[in-house]
N, C-alpha and C. Protein backbone atom coordinates (compact mmCIF):
# COMPACT_ATOMS: atom_id res chain seq x y z
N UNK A 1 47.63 -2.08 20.04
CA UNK A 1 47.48 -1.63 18.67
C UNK A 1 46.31 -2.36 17.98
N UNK A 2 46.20 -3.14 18.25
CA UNK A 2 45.02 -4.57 17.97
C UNK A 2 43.70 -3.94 18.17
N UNK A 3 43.48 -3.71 19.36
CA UNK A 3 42.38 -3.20 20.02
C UNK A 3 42.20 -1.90 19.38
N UNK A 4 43.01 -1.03 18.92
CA UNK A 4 42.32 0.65 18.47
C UNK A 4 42.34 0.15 16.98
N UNK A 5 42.94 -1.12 16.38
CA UNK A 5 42.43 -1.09 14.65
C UNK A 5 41.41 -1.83 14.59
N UNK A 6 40.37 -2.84 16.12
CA UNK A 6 39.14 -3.51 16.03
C UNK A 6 37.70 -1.76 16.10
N UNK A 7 39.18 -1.30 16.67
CA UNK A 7 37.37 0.03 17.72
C UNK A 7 37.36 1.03 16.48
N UNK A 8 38.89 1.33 15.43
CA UNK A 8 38.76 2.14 14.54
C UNK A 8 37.50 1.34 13.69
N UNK A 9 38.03 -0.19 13.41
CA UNK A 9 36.94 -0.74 12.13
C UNK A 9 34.90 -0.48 13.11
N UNK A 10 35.02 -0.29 14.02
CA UNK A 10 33.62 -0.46 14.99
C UNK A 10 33.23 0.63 14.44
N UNK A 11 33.69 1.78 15.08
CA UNK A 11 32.96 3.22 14.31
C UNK A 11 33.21 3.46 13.60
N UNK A 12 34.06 3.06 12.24
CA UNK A 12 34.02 3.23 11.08
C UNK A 12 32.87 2.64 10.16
N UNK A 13 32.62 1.64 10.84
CA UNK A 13 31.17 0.86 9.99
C UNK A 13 30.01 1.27 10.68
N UNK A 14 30.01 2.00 12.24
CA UNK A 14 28.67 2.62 12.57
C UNK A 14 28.48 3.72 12.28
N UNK A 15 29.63 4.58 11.48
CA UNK A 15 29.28 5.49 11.09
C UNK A 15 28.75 5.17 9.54
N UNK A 16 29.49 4.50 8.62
CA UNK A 16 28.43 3.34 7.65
C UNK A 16 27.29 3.31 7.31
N UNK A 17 27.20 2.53 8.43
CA UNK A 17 25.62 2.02 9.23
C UNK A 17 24.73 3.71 8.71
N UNK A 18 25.07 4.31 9.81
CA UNK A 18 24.33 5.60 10.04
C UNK A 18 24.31 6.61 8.65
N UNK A 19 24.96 6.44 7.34
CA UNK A 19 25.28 7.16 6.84
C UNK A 19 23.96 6.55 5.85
N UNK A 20 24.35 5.05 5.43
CA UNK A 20 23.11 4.45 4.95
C UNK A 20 22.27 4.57 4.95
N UNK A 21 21.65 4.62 6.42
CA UNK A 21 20.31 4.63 6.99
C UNK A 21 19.82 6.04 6.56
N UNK A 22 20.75 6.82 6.70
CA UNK A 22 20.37 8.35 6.65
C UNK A 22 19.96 8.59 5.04
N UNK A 23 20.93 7.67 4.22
CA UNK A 23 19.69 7.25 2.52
C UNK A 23 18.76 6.76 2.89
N UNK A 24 18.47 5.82 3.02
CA UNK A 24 17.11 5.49 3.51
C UNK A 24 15.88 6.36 4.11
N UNK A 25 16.24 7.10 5.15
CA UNK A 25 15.58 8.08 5.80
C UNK A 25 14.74 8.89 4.87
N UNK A 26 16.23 9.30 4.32
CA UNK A 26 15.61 10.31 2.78
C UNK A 26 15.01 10.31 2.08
N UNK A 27 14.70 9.20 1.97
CA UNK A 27 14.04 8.14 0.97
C UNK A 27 12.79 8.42 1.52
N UNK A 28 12.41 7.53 2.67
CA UNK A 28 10.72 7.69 3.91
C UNK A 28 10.25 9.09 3.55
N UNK A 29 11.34 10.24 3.79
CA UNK A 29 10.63 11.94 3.55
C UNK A 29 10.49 11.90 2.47
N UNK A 30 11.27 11.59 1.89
CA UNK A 30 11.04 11.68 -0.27
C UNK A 30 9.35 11.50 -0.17
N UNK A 31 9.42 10.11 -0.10
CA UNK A 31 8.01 9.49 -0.56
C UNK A 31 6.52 10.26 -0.30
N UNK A 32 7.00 10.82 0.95
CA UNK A 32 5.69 11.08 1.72
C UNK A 32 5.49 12.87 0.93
N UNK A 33 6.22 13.04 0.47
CA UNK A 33 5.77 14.63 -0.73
C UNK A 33 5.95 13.83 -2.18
N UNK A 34 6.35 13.24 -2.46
CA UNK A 34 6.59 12.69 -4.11
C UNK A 34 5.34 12.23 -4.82
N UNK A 35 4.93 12.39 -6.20
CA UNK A 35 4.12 12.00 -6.69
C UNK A 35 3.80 10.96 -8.22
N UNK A 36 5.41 11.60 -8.62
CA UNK A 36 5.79 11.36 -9.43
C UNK A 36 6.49 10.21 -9.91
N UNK A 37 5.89 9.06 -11.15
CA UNK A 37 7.01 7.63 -11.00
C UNK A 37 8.00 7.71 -11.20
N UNK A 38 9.00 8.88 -11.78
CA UNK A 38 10.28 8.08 -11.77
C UNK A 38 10.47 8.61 -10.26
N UNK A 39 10.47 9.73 -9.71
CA UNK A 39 10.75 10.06 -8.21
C UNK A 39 10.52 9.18 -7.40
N UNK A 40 9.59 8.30 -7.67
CA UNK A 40 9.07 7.10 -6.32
C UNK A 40 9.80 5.90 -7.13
N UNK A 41 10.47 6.00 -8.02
CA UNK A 41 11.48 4.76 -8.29
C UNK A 41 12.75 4.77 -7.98
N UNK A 42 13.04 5.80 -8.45
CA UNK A 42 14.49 6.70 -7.61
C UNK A 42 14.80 6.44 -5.94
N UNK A 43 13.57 6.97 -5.29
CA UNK A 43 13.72 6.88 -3.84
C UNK A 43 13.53 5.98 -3.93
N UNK A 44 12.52 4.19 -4.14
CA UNK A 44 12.51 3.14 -3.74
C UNK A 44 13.79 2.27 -3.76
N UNK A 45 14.94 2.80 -5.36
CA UNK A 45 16.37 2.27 -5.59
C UNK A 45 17.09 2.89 -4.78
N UNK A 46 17.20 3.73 -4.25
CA UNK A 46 17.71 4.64 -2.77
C UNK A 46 17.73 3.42 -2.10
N UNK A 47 16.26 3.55 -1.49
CA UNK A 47 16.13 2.79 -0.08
C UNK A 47 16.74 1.33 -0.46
N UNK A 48 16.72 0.63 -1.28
CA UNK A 48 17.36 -0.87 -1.21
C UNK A 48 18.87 -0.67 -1.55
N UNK A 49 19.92 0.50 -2.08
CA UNK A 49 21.09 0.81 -1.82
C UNK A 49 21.30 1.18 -0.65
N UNK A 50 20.85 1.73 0.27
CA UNK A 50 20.66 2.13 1.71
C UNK A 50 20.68 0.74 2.56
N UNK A 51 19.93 -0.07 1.98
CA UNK A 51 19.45 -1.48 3.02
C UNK A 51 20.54 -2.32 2.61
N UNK A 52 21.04 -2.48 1.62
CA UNK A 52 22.61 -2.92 1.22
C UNK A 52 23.51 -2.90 1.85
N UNK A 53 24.08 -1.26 1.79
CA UNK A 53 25.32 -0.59 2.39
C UNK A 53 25.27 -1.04 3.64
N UNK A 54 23.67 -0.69 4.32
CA UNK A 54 23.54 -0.53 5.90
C UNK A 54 23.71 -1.68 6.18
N UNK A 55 23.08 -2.93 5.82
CA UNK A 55 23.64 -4.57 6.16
C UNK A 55 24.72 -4.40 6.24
N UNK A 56 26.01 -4.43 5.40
CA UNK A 56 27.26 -4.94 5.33
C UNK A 56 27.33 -4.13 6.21
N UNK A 57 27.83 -2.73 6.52
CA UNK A 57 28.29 -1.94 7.79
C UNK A 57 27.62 -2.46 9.21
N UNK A 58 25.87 -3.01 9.10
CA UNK A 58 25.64 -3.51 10.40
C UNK A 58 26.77 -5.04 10.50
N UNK A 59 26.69 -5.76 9.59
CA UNK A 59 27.71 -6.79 9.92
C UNK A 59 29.10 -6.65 10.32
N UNK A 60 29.57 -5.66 9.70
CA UNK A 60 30.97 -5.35 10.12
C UNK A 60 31.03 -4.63 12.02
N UNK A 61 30.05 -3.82 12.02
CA UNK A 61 30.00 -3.40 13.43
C UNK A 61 29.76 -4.31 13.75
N UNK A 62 29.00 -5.27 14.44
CA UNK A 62 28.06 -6.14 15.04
C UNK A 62 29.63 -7.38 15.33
N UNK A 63 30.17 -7.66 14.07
CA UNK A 63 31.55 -8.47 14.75
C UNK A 63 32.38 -7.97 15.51
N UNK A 64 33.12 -6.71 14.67
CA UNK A 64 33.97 -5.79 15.81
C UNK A 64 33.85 -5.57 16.61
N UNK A 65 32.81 -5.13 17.02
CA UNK A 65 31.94 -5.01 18.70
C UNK A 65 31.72 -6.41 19.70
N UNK A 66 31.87 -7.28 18.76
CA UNK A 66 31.74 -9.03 19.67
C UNK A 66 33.16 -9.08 19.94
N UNK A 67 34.31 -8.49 19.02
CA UNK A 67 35.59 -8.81 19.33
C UNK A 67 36.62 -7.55 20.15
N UNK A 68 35.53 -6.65 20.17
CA UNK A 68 36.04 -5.90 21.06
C UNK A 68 35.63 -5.80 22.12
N UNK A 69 34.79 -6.73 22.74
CA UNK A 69 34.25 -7.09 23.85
C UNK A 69 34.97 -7.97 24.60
N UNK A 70 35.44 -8.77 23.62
CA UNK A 70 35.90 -9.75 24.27
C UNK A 70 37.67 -9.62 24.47
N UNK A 71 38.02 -8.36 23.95
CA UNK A 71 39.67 -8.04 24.12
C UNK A 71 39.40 -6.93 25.09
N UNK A 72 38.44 -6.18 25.36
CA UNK A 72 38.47 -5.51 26.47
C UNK A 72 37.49 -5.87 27.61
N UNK A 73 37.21 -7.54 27.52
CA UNK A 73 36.42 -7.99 28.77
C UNK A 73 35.58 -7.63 29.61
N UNK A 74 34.72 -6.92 28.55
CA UNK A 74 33.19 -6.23 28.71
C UNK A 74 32.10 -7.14 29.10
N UNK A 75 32.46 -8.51 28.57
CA UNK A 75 31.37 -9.12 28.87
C UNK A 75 30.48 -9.49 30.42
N UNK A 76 31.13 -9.41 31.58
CA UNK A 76 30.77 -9.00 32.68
C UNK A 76 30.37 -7.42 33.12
N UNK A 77 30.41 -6.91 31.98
CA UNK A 77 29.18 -5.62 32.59
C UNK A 77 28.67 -5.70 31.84
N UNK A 78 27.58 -4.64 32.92
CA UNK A 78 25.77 -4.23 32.16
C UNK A 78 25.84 -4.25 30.98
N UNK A 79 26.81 -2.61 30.85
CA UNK A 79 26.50 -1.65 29.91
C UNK A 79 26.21 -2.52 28.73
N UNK A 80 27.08 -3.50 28.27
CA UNK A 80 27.24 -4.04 27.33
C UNK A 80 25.98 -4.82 26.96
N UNK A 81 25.19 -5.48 27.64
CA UNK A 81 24.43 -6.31 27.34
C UNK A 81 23.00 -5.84 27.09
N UNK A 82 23.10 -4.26 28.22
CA UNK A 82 22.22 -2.98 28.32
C UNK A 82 22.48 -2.83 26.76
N UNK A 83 23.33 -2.66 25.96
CA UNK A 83 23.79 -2.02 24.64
C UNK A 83 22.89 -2.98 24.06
N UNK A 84 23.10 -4.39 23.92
CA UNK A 84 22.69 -5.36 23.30
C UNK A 84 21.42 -5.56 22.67
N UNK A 85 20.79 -5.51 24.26
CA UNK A 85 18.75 -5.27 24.49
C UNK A 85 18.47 -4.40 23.75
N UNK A 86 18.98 -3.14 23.75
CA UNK A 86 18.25 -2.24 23.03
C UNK A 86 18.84 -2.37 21.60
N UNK A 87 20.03 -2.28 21.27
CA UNK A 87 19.99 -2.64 19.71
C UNK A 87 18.78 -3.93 19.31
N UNK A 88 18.81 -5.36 20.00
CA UNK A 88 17.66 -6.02 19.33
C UNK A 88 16.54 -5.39 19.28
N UNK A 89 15.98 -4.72 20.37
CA UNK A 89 14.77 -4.15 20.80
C UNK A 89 13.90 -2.76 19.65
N UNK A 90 15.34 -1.97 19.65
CA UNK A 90 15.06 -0.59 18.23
C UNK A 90 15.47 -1.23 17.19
N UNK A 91 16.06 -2.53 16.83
CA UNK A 91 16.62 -3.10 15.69
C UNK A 91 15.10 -3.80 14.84
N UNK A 92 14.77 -4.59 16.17
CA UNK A 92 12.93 -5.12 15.79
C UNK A 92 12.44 -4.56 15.21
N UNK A 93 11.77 -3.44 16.46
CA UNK A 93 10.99 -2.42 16.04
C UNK A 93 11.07 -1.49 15.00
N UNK A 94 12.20 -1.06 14.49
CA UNK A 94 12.51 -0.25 13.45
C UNK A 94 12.57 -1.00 11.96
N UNK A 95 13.23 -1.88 12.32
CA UNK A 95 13.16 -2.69 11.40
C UNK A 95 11.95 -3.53 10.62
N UNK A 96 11.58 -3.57 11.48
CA UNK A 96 9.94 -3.86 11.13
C UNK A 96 9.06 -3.47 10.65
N UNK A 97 9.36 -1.92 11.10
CA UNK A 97 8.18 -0.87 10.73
C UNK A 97 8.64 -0.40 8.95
N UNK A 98 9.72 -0.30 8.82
CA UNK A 98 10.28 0.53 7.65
C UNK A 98 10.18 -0.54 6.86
N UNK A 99 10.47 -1.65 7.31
CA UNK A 99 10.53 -2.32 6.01
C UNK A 99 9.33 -3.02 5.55
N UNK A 100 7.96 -2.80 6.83
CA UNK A 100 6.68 -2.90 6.37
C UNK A 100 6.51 -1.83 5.58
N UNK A 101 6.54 -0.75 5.17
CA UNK A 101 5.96 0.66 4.84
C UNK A 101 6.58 0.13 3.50
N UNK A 102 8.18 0.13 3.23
CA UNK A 102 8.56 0.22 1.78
C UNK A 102 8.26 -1.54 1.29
N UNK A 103 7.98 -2.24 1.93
CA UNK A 103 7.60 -3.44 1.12
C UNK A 103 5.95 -3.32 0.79
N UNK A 104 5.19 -2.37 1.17
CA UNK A 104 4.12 -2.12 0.88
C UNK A 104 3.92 -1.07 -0.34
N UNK A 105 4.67 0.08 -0.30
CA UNK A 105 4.68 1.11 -0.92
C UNK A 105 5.48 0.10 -2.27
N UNK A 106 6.45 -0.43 -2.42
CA UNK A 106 7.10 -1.11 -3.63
C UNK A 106 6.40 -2.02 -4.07
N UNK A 107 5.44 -2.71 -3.71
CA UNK A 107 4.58 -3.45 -4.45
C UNK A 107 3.35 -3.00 -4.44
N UNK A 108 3.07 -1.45 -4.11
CA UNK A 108 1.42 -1.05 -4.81
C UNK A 108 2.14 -0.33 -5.90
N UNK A 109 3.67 0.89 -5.72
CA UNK A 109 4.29 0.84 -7.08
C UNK A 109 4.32 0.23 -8.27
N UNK A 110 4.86 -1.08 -8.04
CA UNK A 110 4.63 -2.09 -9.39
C UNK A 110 4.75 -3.44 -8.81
N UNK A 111 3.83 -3.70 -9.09
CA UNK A 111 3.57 -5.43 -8.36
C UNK A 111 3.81 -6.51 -9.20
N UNK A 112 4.24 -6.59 -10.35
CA UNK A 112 5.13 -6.96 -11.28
C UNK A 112 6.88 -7.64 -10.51
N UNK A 113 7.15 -6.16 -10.02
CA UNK A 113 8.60 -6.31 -9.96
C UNK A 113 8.81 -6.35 -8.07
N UNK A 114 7.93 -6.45 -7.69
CA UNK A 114 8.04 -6.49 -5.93
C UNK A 114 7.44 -7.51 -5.74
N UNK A 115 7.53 -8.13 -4.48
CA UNK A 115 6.90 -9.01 -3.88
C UNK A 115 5.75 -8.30 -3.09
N UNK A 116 4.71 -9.04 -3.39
CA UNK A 116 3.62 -8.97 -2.06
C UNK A 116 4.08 -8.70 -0.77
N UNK A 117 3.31 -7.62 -0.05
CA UNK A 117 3.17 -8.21 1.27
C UNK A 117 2.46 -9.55 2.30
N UNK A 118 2.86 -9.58 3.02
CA UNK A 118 1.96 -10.88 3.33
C UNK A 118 0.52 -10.62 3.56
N UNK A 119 0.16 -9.69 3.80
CA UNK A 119 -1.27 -9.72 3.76
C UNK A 119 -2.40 -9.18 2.54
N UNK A 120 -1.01 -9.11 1.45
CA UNK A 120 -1.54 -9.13 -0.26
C UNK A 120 -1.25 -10.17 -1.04
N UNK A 121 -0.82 -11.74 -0.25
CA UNK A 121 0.05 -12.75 -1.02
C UNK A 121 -1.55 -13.25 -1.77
N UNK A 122 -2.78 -13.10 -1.07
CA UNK A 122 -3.50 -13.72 -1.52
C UNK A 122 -4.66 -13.15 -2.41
N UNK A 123 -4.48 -12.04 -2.51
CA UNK A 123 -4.91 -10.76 -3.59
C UNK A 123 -5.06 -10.75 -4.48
N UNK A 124 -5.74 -11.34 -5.49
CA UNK A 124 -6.12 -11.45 -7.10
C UNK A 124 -6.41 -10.28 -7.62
N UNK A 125 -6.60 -9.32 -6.71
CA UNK A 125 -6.70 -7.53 -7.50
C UNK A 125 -5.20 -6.67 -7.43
N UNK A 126 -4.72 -6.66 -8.57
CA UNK A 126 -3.53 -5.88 -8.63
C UNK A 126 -3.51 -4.92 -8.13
N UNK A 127 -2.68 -3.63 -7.71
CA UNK A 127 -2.85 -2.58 -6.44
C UNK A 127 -3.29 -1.19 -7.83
N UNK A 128 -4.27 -0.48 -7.41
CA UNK A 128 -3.99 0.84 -8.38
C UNK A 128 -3.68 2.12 -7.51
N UNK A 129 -3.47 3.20 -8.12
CA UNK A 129 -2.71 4.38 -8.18
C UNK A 129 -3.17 4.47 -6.69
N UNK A 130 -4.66 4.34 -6.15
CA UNK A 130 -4.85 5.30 -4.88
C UNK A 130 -4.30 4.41 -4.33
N UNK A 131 -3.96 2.58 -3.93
CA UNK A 131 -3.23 1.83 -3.38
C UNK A 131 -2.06 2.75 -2.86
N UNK A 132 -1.76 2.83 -4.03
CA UNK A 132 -0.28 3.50 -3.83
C UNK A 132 0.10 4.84 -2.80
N UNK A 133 -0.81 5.77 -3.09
CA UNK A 133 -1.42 6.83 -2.33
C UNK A 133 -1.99 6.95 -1.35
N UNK A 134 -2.40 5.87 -0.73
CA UNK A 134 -2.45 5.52 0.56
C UNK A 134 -1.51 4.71 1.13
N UNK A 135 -0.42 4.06 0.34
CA UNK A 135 0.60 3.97 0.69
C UNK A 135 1.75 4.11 1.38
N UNK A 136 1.67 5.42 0.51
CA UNK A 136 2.62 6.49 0.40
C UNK A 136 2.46 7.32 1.81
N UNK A 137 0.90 7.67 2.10
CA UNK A 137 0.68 8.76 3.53
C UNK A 137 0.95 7.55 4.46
N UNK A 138 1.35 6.47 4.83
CA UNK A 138 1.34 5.77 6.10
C UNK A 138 2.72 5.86 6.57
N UNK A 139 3.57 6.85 5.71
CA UNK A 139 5.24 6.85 6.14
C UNK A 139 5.44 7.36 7.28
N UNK A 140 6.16 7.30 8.38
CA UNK A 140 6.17 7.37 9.36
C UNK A 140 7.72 8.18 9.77
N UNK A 141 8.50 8.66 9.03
CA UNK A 141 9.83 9.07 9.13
C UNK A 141 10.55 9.93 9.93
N UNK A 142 9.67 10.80 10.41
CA UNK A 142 9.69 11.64 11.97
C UNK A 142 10.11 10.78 12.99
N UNK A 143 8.99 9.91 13.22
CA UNK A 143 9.07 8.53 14.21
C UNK A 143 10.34 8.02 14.25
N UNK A 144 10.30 7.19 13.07
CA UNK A 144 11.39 6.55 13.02
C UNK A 144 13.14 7.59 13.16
N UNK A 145 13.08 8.26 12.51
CA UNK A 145 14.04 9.19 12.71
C UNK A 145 14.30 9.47 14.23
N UNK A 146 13.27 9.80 15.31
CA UNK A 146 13.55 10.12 16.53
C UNK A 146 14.26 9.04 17.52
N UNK A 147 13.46 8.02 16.72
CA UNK A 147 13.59 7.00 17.74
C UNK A 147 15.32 6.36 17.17
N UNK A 148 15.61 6.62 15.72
CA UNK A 148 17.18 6.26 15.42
C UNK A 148 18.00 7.54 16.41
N UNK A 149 18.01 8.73 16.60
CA UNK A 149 18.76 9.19 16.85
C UNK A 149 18.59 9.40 18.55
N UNK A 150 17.75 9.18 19.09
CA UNK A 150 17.65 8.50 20.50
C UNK A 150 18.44 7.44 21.00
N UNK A 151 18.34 6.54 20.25
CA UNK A 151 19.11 5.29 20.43
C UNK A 151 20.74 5.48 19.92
N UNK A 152 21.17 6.28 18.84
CA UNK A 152 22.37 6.25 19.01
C UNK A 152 22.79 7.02 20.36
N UNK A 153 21.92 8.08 20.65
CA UNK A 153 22.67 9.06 21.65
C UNK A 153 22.76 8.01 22.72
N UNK A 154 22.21 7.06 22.95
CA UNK A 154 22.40 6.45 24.11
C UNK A 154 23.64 4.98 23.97
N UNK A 155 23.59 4.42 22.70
CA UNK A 155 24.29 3.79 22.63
C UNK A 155 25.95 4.26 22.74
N UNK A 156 25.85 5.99 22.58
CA UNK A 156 27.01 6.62 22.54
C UNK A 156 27.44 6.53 23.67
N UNK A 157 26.50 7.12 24.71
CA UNK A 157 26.40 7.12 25.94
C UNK A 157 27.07 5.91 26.82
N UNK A 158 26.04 4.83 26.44
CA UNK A 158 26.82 3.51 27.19
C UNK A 158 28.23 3.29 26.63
N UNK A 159 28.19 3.89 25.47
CA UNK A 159 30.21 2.92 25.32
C UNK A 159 30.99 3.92 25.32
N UNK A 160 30.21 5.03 25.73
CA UNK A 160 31.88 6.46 25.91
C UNK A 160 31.98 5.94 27.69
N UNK A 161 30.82 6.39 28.51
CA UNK A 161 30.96 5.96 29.70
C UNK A 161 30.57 4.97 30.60
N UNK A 162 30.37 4.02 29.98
CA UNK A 162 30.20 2.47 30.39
C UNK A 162 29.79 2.71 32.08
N UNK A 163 28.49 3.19 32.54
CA UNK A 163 27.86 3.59 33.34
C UNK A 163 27.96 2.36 34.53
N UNK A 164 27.76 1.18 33.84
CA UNK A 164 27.71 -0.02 34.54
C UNK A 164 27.35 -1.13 34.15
């Protein structure tokens, strides 16, 4: 009984996870047609309610999954560690990329209320409108989108049939 209320709380927070992200997502397509400031403030308060939600649900999966590993003594197979690599691996990479794009795009928005990027920490010229507008076209959300729903299909993959 233990074990199906750790695996209920697992995909209950990766579905979470995924539901979040999928604000977020919305957000990446928003931007890349939007022109308008309150629309690109809207989607930017999106995406950091999205990066919110999606933390706490990645934390809640990310334990359940350590403790359901270890009540169904996964830790001697692949699959599991196969699971692991690639969550750090699309976790990096994705993570990296999106949150370069909107920490760029939120501080040519208003650089007032965002932090610099690091390669604007040292920038004495405040960002103007075309900043922003070139910003805005470097969104990448196709990409990223393919490469999220690639990786779940496979993460599905390894823990429906734990291949090896």
């Amino acid at each position: 009984m233990a074990y199906q209320i750790i695996l209920y709380l697992h995909i209950a927070s990766a579905l979470g996870f995924f539901l979040f992200h999928g604000a977020t997502a919305s957000a990446t397509f928003g931007l890349k047609r939007e022109k308008g400031q309150a629309s690109i403030e809207v989607l930017l308060r999106m995406r950091e309610l999205g990066s919110a939600g999606g933390f706490l649900s990645l934390l809640i999966m990310l334990i359940s999954g350590i403790v359901l590993a270890f009540m169904g003594r996964y830790w001697s197979d692949i699959w599991i560690w196969a699971s692991i690599a690639i969550f750090l691996v699309i976790g990096t990479v994705m993570g990296a990329s999106g949150r370069n794009y909107f920490d760029r795009v939120s501080y040519a928005f208003d650089s007032e209320k965002y932090k610099a990027p690091k390669d604007k920490k040292d920038d004495p010229e405040p960002p103007t409108e075309d900043d922003l507008a070139v910003e805005l076209a470097k969104g990448r959300p196709v990409m990223l989108t393919v490469t999220g729903i690639a990786s779940l299909v496979l993460f599905l993959w390894l823990m429906m049939f734990k291949p090896f």
